[in-house]
Protein backbone atom coordinates (compact mmCIF):
# COMPACT_ATOMS: atom_id res chain seq x y z
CA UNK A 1 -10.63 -1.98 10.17
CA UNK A 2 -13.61 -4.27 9.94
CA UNK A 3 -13.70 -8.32 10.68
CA UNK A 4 -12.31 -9.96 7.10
CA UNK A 5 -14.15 -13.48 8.28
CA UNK A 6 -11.12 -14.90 8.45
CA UNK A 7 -9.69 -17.11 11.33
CA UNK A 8 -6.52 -16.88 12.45
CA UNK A 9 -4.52 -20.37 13.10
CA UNK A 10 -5.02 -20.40 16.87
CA UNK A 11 -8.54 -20.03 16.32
CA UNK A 12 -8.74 -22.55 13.44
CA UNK A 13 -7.36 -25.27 14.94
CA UNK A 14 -8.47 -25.43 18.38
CA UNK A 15 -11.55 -25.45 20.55
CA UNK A 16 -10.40 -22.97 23.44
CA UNK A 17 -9.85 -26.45 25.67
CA UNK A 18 -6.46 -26.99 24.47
CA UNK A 19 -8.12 -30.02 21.96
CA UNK A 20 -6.61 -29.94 18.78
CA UNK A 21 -9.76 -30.77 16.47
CA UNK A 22 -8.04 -30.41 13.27
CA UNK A 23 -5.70 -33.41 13.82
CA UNK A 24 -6.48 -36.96 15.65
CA UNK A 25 -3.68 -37.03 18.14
CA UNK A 26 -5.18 -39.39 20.53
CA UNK A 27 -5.65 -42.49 17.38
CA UNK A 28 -2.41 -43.70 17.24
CA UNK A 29 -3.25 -43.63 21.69
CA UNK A 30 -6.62 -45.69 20.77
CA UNK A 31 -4.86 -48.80 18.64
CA UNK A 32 -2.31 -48.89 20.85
CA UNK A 33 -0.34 -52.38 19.43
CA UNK A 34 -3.32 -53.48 17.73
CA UNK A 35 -2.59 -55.84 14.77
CA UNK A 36 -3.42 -53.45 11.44
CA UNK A 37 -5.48 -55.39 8.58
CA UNK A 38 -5.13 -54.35 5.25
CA UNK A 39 -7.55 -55.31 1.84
CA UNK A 40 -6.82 -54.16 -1.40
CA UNK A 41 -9.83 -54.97 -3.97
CA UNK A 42 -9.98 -53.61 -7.85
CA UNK A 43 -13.04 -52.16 -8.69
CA UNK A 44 -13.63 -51.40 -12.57
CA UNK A 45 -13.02 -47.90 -13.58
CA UNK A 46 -16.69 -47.70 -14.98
CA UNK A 47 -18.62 -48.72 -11.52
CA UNK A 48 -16.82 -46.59 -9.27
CA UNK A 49 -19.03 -44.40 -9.22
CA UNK A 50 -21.53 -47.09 -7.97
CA UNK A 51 -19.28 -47.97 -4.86
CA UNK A 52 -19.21 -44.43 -4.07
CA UNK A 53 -22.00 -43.49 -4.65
CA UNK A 54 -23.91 -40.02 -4.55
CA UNK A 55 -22.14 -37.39 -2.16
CA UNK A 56 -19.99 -40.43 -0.86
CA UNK A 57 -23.17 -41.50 0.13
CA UNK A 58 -22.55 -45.77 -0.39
CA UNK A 59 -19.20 -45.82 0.61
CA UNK A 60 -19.79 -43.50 3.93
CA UNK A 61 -22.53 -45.97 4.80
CA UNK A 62 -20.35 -49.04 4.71
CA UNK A 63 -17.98 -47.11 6.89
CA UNK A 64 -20.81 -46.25 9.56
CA UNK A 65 -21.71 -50.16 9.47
CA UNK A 66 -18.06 -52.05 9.76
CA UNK A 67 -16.02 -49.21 11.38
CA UNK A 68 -13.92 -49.83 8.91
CA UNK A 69 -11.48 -47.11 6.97
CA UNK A 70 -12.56 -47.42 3.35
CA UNK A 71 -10.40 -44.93 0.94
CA UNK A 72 -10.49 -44.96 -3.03
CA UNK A 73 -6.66 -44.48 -4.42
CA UNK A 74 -6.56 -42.67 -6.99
CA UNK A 75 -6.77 -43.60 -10.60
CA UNK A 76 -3.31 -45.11 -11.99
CA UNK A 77 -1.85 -44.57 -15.73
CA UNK A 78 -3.86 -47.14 -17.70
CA UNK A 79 -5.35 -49.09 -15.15
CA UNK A 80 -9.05 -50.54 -16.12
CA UNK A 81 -9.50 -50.72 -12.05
CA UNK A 82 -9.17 -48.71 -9.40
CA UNK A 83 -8.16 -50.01 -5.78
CA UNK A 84 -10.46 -49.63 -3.13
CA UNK A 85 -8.29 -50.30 0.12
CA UNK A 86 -9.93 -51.20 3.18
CA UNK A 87 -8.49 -51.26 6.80
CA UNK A 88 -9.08 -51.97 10.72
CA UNK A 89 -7.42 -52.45 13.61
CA UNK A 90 -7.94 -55.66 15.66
CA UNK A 91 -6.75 -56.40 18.88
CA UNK A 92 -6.24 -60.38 18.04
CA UNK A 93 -6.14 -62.11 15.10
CA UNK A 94 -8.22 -65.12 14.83
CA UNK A 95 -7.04 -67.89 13.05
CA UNK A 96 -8.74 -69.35 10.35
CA UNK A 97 -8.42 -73.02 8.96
CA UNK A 98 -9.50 -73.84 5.47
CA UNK A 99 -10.60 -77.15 6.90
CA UNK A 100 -13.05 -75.43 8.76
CA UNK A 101 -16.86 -74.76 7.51
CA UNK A 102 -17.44 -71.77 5.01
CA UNK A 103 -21.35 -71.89 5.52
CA UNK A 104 -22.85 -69.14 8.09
CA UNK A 105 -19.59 -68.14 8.52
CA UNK A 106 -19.06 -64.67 10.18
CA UNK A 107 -16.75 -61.74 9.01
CA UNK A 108 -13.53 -62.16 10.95
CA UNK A 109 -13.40 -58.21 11.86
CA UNK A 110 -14.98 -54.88 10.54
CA UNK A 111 -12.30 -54.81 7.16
CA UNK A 112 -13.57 -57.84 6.39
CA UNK A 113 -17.19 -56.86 6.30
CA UNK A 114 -16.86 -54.15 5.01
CA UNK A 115 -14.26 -55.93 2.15
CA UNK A 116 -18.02 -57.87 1.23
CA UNK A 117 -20.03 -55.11 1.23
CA UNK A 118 -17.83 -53.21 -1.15
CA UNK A 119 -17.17 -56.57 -3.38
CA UNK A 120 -21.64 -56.99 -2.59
CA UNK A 121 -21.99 -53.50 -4.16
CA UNK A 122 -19.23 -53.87 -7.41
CA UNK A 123 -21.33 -57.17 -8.27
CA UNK A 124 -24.48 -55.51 -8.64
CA UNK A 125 -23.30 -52.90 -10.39
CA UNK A 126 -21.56 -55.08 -12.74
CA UNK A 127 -24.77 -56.81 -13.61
CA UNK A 128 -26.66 -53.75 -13.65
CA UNK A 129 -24.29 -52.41 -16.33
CA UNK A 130 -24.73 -55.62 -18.10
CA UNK A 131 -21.11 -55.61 -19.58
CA UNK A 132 -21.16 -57.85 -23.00
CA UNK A 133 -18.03 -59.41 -21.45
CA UNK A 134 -18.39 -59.80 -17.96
CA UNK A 135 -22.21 -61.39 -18.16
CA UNK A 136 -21.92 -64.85 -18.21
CA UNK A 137 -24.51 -66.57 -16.31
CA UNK A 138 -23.63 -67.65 -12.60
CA UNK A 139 -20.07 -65.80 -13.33
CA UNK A 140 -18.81 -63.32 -10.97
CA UNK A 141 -15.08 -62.14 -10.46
CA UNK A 142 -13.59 -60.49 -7.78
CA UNK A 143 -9.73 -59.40 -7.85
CA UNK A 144 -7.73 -58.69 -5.10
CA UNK A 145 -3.71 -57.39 -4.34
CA UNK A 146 -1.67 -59.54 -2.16
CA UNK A 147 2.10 -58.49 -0.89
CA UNK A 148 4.01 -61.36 -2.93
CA UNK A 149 5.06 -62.52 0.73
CA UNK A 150 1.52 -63.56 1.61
CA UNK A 151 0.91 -65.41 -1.77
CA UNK A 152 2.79 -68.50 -0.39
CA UNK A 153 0.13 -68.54 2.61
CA UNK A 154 -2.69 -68.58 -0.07
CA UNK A 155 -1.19 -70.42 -2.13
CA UNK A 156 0.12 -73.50 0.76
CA UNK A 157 2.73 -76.08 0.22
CA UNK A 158 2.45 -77.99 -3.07
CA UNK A 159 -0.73 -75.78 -4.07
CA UNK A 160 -2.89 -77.80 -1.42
CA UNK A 161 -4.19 -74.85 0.06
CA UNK A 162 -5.37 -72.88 -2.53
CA UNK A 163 -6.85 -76.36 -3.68
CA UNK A 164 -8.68 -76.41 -0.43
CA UNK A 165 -10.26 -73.30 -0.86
CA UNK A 166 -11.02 -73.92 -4.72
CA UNK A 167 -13.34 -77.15 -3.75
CA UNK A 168 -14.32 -75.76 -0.53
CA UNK A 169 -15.66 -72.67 -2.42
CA UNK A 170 -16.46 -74.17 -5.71
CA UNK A 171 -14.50 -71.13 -7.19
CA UNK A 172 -11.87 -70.69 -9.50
CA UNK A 173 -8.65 -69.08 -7.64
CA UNK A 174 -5.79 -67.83 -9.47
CA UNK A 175 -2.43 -66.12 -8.54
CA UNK A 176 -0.54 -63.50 -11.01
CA UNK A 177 2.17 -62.00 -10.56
CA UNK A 178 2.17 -58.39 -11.74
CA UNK A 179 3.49 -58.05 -15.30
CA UNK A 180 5.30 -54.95 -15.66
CA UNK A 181 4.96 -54.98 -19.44
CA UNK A 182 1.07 -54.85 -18.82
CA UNK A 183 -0.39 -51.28 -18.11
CA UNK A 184 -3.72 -52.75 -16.72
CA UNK A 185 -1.46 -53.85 -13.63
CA UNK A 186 -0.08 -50.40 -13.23
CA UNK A 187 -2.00 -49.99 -10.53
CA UNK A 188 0.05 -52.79 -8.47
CA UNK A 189 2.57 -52.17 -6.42
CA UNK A 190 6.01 -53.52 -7.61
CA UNK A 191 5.66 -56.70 -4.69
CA UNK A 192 2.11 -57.24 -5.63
CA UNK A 193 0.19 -60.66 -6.63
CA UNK A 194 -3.43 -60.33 -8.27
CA UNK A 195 -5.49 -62.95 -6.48
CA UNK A 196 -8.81 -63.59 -9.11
């Protein structure tokens, strides 16, 4: 009986060295206790596309650049958005003071780049689409999901933080709560805060 072209398992998933190429073995080995940062953005249903781009081609870019992980979820029950989550590891944390000076400031580590390349690449498409609703001169909006336990740290005691950042940035900052009753928020989790 002639070759079928199909591989068996042992010859699928390894390389004849012993290497297991089909799963990543040695990456939990490689972040050892390295301190996992998570973003959550919400990209409009009608510019994904955009922050995908052709063949993956945008979004595998941004990866390449940041070394970030950059994964589309995918589309929830009446949800206008979909969430784009984006992730590193980072050895240390660096702290960050509102206090401190916004201008030339750096990206704190790669899921933070990346985080403003993808929010760079859902403005432009926004305004490219010239949405009757969204175009309002010098207006752009940028939501984000936030574990209800890390609102309070936005948020600071009495408010002053997120006052801080508000004149600081010259931007308007709100926290929501999800609304359960809302299907545009489906795509929250149940302990989730939109930050706009």
């Amino acid at each position: 009986m002639g070759e079928t072209g199909k591989r068996y398992r042992n010859q699928r998933d390894h390389d004849g060295n012993g290497k297991n190429q089909k799963r990543r073995l040695n990456d939990k080995v490689e972040r050892g206790n390295d301190e996992l940062i998570i973003y959550r953005i919400l990209c409009p249903d009608g510019v994904i596309g955009n922050v995908i781009g052709k063949n993956g081609k945008v979004i595998n870019t941004i990866r390449q650049e940041t070394r970030a992980k950059v994964k589309v979820v995918d589309p929830f029950p009446g949800a206008k958005e979909r969430v784009i989550t984006i992730y590193c590891y980072v050895k240390q944390k660096e702290e960050f003071e509102v206090d401190d000076e916004l201008n030339n400031m750096q990206p704190l580590c790669a899921a933070q780049d990346a985080l403003l390349k993808v929010h760079s690449v859902i403005s432009n498409a926004m305004e490219a689409v010239g949405d009757s609703e969204k175009k309002q001169k010098d207006k752009e909006e940028c939501q984000i999901l936030v574990p209800s336990s890390q609102s309070a740290n936005i948020i600071g005691k009495a408010g002053a933080t997120i006052k801080k950042l508000r004149v600081k940035t010259r931007t308007n900052i709100k926290v929501i709560a999800k609304d359960r009753a809302n299907p545009a928020h489906s795509c929250a989790m149940d302990f989730d805060n939109f930050v706009l």
